[in-house]
PDB file of N, CA and C in Angstrom:
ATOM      1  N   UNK A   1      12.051  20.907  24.562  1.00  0.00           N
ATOM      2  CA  UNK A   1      10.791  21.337  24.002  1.00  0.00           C
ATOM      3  C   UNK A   1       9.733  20.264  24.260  1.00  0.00           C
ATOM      4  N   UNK A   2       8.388  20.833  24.956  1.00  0.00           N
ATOM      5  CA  UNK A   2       7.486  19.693  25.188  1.00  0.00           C
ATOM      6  C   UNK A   2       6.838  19.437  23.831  1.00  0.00           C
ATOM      7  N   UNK A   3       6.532  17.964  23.545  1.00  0.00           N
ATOM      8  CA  UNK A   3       5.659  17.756  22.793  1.00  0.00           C
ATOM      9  C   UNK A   3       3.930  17.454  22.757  1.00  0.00           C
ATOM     10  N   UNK A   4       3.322  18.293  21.548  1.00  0.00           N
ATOM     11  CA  UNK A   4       2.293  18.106  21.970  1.00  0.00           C
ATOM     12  C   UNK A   4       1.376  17.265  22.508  1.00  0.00           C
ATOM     13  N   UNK A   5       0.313  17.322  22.834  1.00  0.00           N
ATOM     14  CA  UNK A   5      -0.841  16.343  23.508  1.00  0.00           C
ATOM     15  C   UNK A   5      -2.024  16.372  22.723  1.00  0.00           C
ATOM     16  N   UNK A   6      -2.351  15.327  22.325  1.00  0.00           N
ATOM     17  CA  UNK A   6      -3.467  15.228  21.624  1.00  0.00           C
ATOM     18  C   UNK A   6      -4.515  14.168  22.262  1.00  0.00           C
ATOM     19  N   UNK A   7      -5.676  14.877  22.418  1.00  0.00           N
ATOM     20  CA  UNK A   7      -6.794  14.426  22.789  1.00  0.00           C
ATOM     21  C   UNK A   7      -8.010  14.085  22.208  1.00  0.00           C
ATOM     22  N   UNK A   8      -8.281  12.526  22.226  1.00  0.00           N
ATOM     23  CA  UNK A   8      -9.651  12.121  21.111  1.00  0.00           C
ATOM     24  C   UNK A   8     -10.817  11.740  21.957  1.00  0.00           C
ATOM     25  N   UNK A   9     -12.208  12.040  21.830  1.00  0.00           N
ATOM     26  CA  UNK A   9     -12.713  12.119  22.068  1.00  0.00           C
ATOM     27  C   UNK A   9     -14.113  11.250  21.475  1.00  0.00           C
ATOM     28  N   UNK A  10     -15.042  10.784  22.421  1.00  0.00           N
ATOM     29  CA  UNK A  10     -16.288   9.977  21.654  1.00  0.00           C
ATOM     30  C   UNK A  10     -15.061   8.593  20.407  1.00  0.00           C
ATOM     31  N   UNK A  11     -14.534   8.025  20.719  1.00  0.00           N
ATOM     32  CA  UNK A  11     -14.167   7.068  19.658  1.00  0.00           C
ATOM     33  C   UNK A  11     -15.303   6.237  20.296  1.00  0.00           C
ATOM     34  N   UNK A  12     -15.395   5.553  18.830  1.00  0.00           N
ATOM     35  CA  UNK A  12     -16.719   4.327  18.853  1.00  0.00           C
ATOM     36  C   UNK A  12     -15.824   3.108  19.435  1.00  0.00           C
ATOM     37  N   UNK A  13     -16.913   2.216  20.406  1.00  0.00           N
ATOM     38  CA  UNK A  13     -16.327   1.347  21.142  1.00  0.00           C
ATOM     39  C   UNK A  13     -15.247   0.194  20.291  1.00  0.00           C
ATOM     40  N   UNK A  14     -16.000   0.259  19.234  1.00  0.00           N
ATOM     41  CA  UNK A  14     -15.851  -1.134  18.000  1.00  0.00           C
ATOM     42  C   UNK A  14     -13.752  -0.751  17.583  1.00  0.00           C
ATOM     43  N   UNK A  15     -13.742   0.797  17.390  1.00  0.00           N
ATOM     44  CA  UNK A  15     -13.010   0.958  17.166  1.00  0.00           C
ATOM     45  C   UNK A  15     -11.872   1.010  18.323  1.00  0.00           C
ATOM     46  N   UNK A  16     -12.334   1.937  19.479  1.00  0.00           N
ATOM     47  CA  UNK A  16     -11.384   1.367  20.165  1.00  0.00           C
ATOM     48  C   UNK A  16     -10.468   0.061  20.274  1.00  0.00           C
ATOM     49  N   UNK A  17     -11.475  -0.758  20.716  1.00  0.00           N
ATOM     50  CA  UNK A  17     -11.121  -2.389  20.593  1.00  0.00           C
ATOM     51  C   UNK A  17     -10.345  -2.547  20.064  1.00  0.00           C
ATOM     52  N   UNK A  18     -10.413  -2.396  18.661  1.00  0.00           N
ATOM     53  CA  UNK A  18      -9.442  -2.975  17.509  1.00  0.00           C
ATOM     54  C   UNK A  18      -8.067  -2.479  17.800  1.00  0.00           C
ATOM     55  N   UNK A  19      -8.503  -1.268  18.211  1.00  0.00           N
ATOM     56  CA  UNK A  19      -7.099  -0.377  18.224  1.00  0.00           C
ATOM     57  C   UNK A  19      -6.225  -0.921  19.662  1.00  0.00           C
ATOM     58  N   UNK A  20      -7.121  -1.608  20.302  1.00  0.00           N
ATOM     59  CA  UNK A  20      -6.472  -1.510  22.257  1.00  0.00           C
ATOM     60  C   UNK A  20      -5.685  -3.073  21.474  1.00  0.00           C
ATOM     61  N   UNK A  21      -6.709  -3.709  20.796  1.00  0.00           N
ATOM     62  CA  UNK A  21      -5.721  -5.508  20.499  1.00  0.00           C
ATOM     63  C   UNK A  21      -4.392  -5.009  19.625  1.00  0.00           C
ATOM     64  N   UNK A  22      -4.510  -3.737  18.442  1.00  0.00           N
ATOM     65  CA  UNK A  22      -3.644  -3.940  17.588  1.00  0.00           C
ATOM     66  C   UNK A  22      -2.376  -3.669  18.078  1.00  0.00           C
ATOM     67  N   UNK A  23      -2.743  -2.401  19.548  1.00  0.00           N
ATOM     68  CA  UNK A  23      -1.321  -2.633  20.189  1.00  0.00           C
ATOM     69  C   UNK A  23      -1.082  -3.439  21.198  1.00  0.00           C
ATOM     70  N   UNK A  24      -1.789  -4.155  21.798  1.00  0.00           N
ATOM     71  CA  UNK A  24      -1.579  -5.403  22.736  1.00  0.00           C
ATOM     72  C   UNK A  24      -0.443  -6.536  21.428  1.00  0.00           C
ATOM     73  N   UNK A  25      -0.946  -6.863  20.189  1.00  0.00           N
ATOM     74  CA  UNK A  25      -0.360  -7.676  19.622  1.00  0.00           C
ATOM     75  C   UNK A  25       0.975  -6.987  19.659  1.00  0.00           C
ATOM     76  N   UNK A  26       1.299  -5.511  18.920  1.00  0.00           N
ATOM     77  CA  UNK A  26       2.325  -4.974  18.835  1.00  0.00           C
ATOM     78  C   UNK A  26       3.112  -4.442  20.212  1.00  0.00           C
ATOM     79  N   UNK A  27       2.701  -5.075  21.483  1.00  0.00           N
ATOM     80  CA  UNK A  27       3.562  -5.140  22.643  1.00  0.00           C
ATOM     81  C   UNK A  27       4.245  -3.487  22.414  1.00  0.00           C
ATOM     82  N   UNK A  28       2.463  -2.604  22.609  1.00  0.00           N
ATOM     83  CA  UNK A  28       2.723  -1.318  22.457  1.00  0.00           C
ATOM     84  C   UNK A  28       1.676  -0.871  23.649  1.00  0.00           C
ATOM     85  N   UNK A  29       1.665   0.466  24.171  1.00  0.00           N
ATOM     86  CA  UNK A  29       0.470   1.181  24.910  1.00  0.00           C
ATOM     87  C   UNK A  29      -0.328   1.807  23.324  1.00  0.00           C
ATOM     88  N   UNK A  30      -1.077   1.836  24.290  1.00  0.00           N
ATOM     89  CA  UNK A  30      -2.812   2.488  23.373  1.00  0.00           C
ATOM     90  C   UNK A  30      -1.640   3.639  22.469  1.00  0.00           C
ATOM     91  N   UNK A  31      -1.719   4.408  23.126  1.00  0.00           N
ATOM     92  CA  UNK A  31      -0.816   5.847  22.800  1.00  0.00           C
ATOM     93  C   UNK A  31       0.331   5.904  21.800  1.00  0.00           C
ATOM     94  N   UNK A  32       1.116   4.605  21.790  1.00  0.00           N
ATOM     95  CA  UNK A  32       2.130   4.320  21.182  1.00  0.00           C
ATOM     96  C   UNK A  32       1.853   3.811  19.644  1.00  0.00           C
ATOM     97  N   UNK A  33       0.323   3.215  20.152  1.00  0.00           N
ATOM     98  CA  UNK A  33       0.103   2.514  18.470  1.00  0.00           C
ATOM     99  C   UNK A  33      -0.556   3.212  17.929  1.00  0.00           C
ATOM    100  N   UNK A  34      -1.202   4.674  18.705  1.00  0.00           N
ATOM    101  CA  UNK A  34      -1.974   5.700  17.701  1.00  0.00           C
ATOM    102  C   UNK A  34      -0.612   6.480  17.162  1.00  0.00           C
ATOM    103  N   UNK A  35       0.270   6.973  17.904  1.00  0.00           N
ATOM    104  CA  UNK A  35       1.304   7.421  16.904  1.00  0.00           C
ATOM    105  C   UNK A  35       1.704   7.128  15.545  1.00  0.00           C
ATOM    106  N   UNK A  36       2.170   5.728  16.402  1.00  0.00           N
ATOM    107  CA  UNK A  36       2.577   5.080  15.183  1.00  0.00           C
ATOM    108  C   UNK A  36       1.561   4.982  14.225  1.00  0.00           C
ATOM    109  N   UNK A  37       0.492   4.708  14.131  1.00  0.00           N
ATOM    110  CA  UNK A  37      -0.750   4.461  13.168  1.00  0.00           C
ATOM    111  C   UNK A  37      -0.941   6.140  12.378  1.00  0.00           C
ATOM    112  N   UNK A  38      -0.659   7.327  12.704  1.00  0.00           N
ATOM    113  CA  UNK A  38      -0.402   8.890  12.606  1.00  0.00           C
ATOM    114  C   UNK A  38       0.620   8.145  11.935  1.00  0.00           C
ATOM    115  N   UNK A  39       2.039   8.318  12.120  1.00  0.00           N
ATOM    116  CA  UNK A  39       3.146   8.680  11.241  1.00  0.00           C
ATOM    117  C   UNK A  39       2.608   7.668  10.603  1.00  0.00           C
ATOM    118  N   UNK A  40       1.894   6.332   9.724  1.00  0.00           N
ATOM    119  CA  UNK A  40       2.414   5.912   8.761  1.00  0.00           C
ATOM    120  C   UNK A  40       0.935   6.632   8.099  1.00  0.00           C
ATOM    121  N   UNK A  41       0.155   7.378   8.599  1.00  0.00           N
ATOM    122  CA  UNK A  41      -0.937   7.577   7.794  1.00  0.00           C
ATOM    123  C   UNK A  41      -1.588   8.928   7.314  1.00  0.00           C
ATOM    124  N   UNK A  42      -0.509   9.580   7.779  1.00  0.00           N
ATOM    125  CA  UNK A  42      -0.578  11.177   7.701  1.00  0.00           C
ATOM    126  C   UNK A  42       0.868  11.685   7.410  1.00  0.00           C
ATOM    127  N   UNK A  43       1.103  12.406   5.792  1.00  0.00           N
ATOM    128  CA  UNK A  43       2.328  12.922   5.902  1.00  0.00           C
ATOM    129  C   UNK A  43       2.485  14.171   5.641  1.00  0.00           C
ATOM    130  N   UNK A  44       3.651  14.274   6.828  1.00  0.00           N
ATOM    131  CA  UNK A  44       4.396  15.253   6.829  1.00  0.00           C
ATOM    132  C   UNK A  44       4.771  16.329   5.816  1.00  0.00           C
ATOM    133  N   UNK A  45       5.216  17.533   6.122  1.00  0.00           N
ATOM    134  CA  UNK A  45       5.686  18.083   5.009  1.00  0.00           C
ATOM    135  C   UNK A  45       6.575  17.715   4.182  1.00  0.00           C
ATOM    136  N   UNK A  46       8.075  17.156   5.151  1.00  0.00           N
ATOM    137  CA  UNK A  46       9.015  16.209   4.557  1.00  0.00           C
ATOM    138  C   UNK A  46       8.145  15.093   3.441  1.00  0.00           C
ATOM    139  N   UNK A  47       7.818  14.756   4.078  1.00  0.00           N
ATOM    140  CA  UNK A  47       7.236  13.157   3.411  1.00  0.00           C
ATOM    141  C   UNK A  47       6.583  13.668   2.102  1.00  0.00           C
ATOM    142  N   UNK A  48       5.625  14.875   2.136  1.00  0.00           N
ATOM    143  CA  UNK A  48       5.205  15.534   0.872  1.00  0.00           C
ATOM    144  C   UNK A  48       6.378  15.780  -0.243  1.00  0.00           C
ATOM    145  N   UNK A  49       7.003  16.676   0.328  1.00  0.00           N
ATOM    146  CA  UNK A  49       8.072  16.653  -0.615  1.00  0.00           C
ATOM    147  C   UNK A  49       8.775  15.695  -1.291  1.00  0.00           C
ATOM    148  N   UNK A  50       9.208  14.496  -0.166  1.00  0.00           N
ATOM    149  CA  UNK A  50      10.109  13.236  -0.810  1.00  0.00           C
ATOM    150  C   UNK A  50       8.912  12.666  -1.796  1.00  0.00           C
ATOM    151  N   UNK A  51       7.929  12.392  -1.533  1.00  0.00           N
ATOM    152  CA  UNK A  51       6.922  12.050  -2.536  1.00  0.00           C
ATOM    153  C   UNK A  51       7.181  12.841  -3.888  1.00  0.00           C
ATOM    154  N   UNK A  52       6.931  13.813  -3.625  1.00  0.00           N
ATOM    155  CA  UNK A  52       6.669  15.438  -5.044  1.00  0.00           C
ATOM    156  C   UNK A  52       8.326  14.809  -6.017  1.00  0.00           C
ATOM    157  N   UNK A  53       9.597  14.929  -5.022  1.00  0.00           N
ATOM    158  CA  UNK A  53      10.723  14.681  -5.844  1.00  0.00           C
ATOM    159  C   UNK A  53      10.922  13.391  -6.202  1.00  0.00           C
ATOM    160  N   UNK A  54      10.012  12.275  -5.549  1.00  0.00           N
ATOM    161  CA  UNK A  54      10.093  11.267  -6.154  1.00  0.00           C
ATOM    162  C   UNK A  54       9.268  10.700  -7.647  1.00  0.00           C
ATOM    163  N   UNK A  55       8.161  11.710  -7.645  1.00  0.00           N
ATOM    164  CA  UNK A  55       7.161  11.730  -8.585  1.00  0.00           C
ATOM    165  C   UNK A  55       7.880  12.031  -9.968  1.00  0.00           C
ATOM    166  N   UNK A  56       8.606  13.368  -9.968  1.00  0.00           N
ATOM    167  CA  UNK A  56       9.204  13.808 -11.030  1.00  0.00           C
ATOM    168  C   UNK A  56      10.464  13.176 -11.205  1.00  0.00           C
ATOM    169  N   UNK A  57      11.117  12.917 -10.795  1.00  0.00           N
ATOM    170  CA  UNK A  57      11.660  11.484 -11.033  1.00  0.00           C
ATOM    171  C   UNK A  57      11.485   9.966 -11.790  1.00  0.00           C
ATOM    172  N   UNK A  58       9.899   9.746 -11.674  1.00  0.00           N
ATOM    173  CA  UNK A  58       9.980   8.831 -12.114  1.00  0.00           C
ATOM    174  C   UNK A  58       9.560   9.776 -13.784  1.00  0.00           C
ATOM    175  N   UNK A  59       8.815  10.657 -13.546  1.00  0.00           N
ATOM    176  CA  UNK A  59       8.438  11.380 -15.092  1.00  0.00           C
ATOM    177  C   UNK A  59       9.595  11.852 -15.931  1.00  0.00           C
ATOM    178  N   UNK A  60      10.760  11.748 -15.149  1.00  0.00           N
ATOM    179  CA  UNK A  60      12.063  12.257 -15.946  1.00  0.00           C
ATOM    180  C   UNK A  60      12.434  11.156 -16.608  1.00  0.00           C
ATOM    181  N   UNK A  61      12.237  10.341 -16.212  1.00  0.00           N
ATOM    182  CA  UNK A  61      12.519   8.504 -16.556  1.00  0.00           C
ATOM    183  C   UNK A  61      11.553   8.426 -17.560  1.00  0.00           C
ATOM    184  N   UNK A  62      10.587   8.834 -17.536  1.00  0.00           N
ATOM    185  CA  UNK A  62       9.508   7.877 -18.143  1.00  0.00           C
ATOM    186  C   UNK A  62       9.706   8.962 -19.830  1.00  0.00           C
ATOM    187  N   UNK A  63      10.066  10.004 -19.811  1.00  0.00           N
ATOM    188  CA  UNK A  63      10.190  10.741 -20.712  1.00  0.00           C
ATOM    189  C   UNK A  63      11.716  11.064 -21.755  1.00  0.00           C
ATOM    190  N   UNK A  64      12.511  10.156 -20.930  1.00  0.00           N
ATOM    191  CA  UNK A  64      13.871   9.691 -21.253  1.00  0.00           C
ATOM    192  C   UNK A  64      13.825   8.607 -22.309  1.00  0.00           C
ATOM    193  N   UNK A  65      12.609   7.944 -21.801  1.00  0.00           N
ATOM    194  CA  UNK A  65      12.081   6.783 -22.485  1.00  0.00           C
ATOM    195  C   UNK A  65      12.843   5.490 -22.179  1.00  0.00           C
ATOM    196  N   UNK A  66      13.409   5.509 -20.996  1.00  0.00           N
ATOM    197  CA  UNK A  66      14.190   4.903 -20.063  1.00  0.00           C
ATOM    198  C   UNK A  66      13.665   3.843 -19.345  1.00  0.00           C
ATOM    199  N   UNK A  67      11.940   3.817 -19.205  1.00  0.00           N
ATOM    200  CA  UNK A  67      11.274   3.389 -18.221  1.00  0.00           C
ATOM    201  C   UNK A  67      11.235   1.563 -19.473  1.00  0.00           C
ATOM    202  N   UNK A  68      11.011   1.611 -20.460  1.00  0.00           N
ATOM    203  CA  UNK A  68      10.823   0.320 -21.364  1.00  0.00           C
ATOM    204  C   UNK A  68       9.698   0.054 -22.072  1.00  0.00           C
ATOM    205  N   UNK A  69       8.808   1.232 -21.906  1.00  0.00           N
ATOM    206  CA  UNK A  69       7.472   1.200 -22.342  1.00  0.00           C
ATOM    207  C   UNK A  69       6.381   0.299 -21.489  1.00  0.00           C
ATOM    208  N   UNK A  70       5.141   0.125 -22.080  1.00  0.00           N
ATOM    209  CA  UNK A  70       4.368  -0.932 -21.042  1.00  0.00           C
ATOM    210  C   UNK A  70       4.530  -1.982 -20.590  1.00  0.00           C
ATOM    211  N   UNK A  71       5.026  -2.791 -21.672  1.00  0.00           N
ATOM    212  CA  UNK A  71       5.088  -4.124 -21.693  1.00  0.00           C
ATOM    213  C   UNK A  71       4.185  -4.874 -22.280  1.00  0.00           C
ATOM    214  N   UNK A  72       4.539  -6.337 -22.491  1.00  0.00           N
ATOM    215  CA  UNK A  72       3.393  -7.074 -23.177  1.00  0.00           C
ATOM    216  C   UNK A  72       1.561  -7.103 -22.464  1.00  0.00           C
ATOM    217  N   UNK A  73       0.770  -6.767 -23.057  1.00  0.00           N
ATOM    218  CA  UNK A  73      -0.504  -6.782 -22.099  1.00  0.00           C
ATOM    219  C   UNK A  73      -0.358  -8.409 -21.991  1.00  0.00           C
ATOM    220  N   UNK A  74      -1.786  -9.029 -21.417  1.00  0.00           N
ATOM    221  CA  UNK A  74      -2.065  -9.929 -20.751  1.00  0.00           C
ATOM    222  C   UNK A  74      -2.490 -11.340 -21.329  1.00  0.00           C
ATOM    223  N   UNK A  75      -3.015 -10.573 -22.509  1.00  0.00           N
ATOM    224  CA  UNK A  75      -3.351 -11.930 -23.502  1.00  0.00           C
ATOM    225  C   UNK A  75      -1.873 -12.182 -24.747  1.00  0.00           C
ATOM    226  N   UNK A  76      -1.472 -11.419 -24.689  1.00  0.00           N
ATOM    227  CA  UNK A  76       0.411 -11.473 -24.999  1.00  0.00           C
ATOM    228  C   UNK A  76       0.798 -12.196 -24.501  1.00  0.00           C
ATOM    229  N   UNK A  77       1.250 -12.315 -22.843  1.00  0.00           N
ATOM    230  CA  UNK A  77       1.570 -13.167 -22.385  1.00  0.00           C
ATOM    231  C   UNK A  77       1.116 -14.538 -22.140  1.00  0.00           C
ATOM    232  N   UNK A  78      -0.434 -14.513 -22.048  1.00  0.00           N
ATOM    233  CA  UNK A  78      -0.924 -15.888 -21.921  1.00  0.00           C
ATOM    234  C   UNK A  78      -1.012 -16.708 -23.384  1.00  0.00           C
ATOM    235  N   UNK A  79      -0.826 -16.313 -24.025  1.00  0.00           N
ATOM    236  CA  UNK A  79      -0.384 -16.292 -25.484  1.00  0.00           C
ATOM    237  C   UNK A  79       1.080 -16.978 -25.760  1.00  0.00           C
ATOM    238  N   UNK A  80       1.866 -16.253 -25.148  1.00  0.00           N
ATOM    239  CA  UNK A  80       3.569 -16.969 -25.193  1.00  0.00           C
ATOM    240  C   UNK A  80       3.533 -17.894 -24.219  1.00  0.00           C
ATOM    241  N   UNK A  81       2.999 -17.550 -23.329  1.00  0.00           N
ATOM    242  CA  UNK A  81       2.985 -19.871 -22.279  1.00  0.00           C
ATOM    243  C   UNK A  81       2.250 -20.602 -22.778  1.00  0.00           C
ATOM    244  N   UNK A  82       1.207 -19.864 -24.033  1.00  0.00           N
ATOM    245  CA  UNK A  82       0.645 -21.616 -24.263  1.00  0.00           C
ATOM    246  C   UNK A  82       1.298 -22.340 -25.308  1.00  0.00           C
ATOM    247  N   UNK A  83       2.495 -21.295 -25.703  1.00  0.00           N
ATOM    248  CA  UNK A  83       3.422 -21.697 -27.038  1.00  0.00           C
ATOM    249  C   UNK A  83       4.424 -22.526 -26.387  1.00  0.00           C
ATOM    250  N   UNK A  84       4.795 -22.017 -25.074  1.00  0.00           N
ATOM    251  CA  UNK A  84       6.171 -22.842 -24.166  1.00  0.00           C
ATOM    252  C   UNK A  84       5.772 -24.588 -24.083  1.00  0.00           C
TER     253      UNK A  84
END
């Protein structure tokens, strides 16, 4: 099965650039580091889902009362090191 081809068009020079060094550093082609820059920045349906079941997950936890509550806020703590 071929995979698709995607074609961009008018990118601003500034951006190019950035993008031609970020895969020169990553000892990638142009093409290789827009992928990659796509899969970590656009998700999938999979990826939706693992998100969605990871979400309710943590709300199953948090309603278990499992999670430990907040914790001490901030002047709590800076409070107990100036006692240490």
């Amino acid at each position: 099965m071929a995979m698709p081809t995607l074609y961009v068009e008018n990118v601003p020079e500034e951006l190019y650039g950035a993008l031609r060094e970020r895969a020169r550093r990553n000892r990638r082609s142009i093409a290789a580091e827009t992928i990659c820059l796509l899969e970590h920045s656009v998700p999938t349906r999979a990826e939706l889902k693992r998100r969605a079941e990871l979400s309710r997950a943590v709300l199953k936890i948090r309603r278990k009362g499992l999670w430990g509550g907040p914790g001490p806020s901030t002047e709590e703590m800076l409070s107990e090191d100036r006692v240490r």
